[in-house]
PDB file of N, CA and C in Angstrom:
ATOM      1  N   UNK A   1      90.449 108.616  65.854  1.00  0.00           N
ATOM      2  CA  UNK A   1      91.797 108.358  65.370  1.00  0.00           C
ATOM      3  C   UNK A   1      92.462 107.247  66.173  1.00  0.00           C
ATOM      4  N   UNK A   2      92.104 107.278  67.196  1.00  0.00           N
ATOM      5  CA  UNK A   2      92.905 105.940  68.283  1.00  0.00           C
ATOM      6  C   UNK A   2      92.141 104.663  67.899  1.00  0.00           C
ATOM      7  N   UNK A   3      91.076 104.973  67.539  1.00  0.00           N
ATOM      8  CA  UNK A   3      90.424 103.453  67.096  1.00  0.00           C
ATOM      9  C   UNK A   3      90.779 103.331  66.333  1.00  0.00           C
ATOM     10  N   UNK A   4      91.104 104.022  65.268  1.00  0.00           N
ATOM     11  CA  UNK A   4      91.781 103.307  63.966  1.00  0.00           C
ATOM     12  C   UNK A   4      93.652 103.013  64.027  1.00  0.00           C
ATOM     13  N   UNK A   5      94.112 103.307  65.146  1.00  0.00           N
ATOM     14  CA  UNK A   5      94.888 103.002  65.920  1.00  0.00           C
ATOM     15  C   UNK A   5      95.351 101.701  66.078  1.00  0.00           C
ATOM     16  N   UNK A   6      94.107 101.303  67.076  1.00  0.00           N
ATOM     17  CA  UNK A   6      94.281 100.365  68.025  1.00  0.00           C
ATOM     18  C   UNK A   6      93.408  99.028  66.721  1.00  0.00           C
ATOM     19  N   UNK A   7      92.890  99.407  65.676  1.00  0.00           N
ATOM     20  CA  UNK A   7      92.704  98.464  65.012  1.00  0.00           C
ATOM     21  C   UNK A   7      93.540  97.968  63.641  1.00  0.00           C
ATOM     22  N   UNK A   8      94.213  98.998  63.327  1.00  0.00           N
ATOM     23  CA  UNK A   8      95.673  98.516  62.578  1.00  0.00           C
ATOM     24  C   UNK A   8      96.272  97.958  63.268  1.00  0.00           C
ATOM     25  N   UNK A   9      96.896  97.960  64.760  1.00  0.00           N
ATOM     26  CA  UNK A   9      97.340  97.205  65.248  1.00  0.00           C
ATOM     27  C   UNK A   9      97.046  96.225  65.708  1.00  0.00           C
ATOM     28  N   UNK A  10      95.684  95.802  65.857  1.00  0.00           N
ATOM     29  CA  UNK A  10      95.312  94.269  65.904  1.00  0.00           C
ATOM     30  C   UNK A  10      95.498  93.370  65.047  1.00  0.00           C
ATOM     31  N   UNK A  11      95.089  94.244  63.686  1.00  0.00           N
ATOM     32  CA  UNK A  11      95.522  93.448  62.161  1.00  0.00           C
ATOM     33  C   UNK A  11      96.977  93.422  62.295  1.00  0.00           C
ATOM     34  N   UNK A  12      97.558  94.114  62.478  1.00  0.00           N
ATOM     35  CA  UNK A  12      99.033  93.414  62.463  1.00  0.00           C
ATOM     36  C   UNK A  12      99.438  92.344  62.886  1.00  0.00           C
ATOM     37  N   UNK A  13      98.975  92.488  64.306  1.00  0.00           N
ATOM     38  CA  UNK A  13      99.381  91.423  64.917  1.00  0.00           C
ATOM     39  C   UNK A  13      98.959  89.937  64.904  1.00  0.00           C
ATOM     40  N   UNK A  14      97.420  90.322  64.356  1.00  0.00           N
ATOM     41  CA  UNK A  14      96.692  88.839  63.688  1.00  0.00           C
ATOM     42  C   UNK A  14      97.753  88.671  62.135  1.00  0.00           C
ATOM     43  N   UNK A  15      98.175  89.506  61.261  1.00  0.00           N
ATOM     44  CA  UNK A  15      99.059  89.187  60.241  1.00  0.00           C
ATOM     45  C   UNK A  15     100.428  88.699  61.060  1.00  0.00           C
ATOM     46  N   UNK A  16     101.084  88.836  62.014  1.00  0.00           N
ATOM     47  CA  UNK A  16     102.258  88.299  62.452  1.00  0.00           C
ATOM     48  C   UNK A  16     101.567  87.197  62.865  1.00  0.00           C
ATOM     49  N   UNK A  17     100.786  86.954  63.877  1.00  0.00           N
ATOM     50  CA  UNK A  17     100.934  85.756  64.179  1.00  0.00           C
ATOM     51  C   UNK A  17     101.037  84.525  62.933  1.00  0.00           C
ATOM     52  N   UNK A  18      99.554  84.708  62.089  1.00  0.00           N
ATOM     53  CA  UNK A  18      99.476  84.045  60.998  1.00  0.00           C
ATOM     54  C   UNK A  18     100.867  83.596  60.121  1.00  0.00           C
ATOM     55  N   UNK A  19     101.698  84.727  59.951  1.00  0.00           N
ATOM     56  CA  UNK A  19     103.295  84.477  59.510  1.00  0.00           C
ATOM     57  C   UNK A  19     103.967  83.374  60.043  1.00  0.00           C
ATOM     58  N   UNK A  20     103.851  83.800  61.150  1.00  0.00           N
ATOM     59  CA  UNK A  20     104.905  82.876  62.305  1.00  0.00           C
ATOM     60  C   UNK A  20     103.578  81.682  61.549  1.00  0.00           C
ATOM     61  N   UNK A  21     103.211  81.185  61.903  1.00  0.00           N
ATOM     62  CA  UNK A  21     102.577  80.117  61.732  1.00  0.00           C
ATOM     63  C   UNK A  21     102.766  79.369  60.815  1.00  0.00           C
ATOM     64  N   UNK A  22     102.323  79.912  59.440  1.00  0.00           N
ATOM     65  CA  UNK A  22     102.856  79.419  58.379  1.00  0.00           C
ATOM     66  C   UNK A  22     104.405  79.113  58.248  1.00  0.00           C
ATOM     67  N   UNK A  23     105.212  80.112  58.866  1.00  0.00           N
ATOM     68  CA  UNK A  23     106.680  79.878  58.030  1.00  0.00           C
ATOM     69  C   UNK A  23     107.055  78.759  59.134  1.00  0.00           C
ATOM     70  N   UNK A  24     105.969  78.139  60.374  1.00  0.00           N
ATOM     71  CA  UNK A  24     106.556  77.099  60.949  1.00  0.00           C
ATOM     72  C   UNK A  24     105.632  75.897  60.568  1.00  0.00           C
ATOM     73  N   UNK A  25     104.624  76.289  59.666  1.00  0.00           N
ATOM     74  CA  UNK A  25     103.826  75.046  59.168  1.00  0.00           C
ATOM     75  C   UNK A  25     104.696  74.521  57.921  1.00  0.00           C
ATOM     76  N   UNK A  26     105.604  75.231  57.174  1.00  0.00           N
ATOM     77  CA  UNK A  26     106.294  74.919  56.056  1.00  0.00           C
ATOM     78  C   UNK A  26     107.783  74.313  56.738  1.00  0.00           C
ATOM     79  N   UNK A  27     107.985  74.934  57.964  1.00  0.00           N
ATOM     80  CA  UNK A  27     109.565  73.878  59.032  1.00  0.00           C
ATOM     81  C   UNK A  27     109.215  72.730  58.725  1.00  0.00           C
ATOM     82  N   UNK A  28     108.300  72.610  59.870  1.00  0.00           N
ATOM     83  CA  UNK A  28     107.784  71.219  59.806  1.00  0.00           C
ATOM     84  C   UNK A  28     107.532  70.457  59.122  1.00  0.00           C
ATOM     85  N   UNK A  29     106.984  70.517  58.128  1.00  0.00           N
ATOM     86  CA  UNK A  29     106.551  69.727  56.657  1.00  0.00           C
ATOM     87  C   UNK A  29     108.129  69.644  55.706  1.00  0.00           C
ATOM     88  N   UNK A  30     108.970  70.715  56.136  1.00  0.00           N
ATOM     89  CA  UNK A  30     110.358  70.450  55.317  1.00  0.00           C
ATOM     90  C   UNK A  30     111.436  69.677  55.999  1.00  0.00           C
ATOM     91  N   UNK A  31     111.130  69.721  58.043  1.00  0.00           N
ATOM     92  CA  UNK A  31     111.590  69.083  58.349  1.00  0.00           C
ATOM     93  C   UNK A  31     111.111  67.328  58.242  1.00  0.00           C
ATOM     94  N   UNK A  32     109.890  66.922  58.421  1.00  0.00           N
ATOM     95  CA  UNK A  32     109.279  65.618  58.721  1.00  0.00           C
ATOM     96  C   UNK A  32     110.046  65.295  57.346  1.00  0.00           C
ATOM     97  N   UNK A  33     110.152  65.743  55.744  1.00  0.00           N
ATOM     98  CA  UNK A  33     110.302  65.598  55.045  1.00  0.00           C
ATOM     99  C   UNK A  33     112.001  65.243  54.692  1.00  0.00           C
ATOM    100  N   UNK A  34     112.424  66.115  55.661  1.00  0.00           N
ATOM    101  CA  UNK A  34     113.938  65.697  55.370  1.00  0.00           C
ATOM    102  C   UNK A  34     114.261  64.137  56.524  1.00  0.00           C
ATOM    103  N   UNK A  35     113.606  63.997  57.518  1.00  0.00           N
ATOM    104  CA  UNK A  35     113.835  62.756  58.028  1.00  0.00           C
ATOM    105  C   UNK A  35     113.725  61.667  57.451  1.00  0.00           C
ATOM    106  N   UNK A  36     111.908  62.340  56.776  1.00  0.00           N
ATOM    107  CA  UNK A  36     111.749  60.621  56.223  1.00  0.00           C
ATOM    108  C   UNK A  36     113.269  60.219  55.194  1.00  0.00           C
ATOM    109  N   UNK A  37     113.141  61.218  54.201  1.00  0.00           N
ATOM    110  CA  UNK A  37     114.074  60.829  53.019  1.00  0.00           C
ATOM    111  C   UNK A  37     115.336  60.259  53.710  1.00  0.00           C
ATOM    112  N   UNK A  38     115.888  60.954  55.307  1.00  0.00           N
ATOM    113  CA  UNK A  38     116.999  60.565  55.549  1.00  0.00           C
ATOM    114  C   UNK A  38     116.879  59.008  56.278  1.00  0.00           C
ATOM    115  N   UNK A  39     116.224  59.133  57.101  1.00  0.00           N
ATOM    116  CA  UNK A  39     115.196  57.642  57.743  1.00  0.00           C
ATOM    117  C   UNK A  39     115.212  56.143  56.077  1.00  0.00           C
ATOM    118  N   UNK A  40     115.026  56.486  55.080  1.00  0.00           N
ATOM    119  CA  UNK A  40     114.438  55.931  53.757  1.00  0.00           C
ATOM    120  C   UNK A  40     115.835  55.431  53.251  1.00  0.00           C
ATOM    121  N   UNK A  41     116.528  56.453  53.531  1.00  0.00           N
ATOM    122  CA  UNK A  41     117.642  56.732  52.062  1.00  0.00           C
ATOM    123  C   UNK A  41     118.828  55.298  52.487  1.00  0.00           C
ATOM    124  N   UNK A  42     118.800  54.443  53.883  1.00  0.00           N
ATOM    125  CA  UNK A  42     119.711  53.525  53.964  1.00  0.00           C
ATOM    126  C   UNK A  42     118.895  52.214  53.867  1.00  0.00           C
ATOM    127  N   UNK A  43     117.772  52.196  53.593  1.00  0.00           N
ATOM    128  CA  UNK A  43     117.025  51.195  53.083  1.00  0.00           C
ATOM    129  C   UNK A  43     116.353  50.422  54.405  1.00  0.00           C
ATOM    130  N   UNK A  44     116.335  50.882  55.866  1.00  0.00           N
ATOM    131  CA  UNK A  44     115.975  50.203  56.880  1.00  0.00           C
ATOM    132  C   UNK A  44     115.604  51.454  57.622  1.00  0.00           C
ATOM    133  N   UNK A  45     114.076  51.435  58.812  1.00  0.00           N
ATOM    134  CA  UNK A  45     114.534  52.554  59.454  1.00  0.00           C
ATOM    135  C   UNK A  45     114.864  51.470  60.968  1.00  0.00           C
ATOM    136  N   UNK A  46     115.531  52.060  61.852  1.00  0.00           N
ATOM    137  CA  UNK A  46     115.953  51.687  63.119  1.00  0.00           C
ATOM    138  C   UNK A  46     115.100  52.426  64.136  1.00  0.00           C
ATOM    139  N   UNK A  47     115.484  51.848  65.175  1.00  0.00           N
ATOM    140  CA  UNK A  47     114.740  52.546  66.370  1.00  0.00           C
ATOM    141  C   UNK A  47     114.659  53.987  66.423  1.00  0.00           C
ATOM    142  N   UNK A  48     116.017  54.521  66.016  1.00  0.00           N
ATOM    143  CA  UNK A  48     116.366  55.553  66.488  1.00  0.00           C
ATOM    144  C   UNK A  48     115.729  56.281  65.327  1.00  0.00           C
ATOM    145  N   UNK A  49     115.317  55.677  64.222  1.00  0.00           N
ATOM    146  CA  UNK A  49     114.471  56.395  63.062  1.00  0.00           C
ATOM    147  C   UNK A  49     113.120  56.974  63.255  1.00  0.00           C
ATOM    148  N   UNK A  50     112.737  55.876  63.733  1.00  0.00           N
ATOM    149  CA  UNK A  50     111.348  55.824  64.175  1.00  0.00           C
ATOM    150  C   UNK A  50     110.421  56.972  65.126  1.00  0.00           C
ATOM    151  N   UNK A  51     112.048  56.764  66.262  1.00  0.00           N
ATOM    152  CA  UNK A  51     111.306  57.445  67.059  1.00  0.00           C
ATOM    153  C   UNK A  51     111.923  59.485  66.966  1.00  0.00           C
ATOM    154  N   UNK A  52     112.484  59.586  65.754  1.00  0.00           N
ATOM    155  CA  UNK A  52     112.450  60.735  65.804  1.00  0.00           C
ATOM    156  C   UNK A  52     111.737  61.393  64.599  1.00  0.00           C
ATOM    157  N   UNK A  53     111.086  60.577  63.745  1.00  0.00           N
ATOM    158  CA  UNK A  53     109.566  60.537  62.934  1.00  0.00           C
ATOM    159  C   UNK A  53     108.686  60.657  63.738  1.00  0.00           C
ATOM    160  N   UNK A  54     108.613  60.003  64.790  1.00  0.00           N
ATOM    161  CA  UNK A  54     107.339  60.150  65.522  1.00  0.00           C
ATOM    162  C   UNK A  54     106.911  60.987  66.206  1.00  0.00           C
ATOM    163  N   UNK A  55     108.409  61.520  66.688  1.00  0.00           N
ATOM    164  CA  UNK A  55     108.708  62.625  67.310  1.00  0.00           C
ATOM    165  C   UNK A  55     108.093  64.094  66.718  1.00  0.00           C
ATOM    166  N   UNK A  56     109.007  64.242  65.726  1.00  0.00           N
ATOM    167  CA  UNK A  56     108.427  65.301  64.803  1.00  0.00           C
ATOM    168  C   UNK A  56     107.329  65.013  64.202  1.00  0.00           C
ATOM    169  N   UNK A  57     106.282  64.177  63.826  1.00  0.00           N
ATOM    170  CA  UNK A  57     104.881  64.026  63.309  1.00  0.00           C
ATOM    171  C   UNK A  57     104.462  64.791  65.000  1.00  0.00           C
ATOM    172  N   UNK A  58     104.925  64.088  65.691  1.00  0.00           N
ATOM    173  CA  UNK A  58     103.855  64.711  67.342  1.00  0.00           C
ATOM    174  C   UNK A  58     103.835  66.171  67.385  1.00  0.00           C
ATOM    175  N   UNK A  59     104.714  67.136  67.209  1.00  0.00           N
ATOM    176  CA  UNK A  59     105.357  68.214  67.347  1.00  0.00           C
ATOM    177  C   UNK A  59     104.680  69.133  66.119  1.00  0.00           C
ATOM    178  N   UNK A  60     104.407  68.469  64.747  1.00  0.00           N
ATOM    179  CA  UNK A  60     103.438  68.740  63.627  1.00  0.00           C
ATOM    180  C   UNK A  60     102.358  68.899  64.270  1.00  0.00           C
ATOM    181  N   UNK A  61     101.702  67.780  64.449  1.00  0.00           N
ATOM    182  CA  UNK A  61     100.179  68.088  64.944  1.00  0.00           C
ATOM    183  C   UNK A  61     100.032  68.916  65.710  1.00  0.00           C
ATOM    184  N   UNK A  62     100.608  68.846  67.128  1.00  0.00           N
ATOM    185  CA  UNK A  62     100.636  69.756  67.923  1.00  0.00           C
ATOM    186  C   UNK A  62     100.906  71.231  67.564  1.00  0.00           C
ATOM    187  N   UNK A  63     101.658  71.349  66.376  1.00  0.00           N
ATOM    188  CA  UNK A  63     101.928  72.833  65.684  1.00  0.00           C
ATOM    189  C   UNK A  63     100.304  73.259  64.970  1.00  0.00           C
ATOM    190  N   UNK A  64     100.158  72.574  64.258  1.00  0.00           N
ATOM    191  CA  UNK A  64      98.726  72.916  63.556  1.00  0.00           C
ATOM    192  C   UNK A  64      97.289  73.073  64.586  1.00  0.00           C
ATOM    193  N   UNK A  65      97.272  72.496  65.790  1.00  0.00           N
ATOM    194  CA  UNK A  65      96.398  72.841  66.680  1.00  0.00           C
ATOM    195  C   UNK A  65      96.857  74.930  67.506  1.00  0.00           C
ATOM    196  N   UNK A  66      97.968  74.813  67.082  1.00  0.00           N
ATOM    197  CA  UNK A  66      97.975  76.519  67.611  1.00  0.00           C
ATOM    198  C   UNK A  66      97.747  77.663  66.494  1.00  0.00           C
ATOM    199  N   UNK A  67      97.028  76.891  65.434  1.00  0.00           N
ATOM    200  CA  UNK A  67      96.736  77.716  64.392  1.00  0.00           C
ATOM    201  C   UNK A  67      95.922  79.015  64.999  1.00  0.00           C
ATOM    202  N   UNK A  68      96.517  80.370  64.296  1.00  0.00           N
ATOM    203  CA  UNK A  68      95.800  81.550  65.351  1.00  0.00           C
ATOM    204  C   UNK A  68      93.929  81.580  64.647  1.00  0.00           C
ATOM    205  N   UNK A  69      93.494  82.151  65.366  1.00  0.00           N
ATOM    206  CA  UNK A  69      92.109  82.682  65.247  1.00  0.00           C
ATOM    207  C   UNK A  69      91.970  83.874  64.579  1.00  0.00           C
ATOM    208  N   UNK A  70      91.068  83.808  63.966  1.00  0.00           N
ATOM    209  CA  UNK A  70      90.652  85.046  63.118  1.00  0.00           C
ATOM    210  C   UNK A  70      89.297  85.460  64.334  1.00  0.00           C
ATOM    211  N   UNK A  71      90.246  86.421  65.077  1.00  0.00           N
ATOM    212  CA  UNK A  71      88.972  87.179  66.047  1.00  0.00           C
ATOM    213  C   UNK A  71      89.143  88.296  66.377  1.00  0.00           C
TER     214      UNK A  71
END
């Protein structure tokens, strides 16, 4: 009975992490998405455009490398 315990609760917690993950793989992609358009929408980007695109693309990748493990 404790093993089946202690292994619902692993699946949980492999299902939370996975959550968290996704609902911050969809931030990111809604945030990069609202820059560009806002970055786009005055017809020039500026420094200050640039580097907070680049910013958040860095912060993307770096999000998708903590994708959890199925273990």
């Amino acid at each position: 009975m404790k093993d089946q315990q202690q292994s619902d609760s692993k699946d949980f917690v492999g299902y939370l992490k996975n959550g968290i993950w996704l609902f911050g793989l969809s931030s990111w992609v809604f945030g990069i998405t609202d820059r560009s358009i806002a970055s786009f929408a005055d017809g020039y980007l500026s420094a200050l455009d640039l580097t907070q695109l680049f910013t958040a693309a860095t912060f993307f990748v770096g999000w998708l490398f903590l994708k959890p493990t199925n273990a």
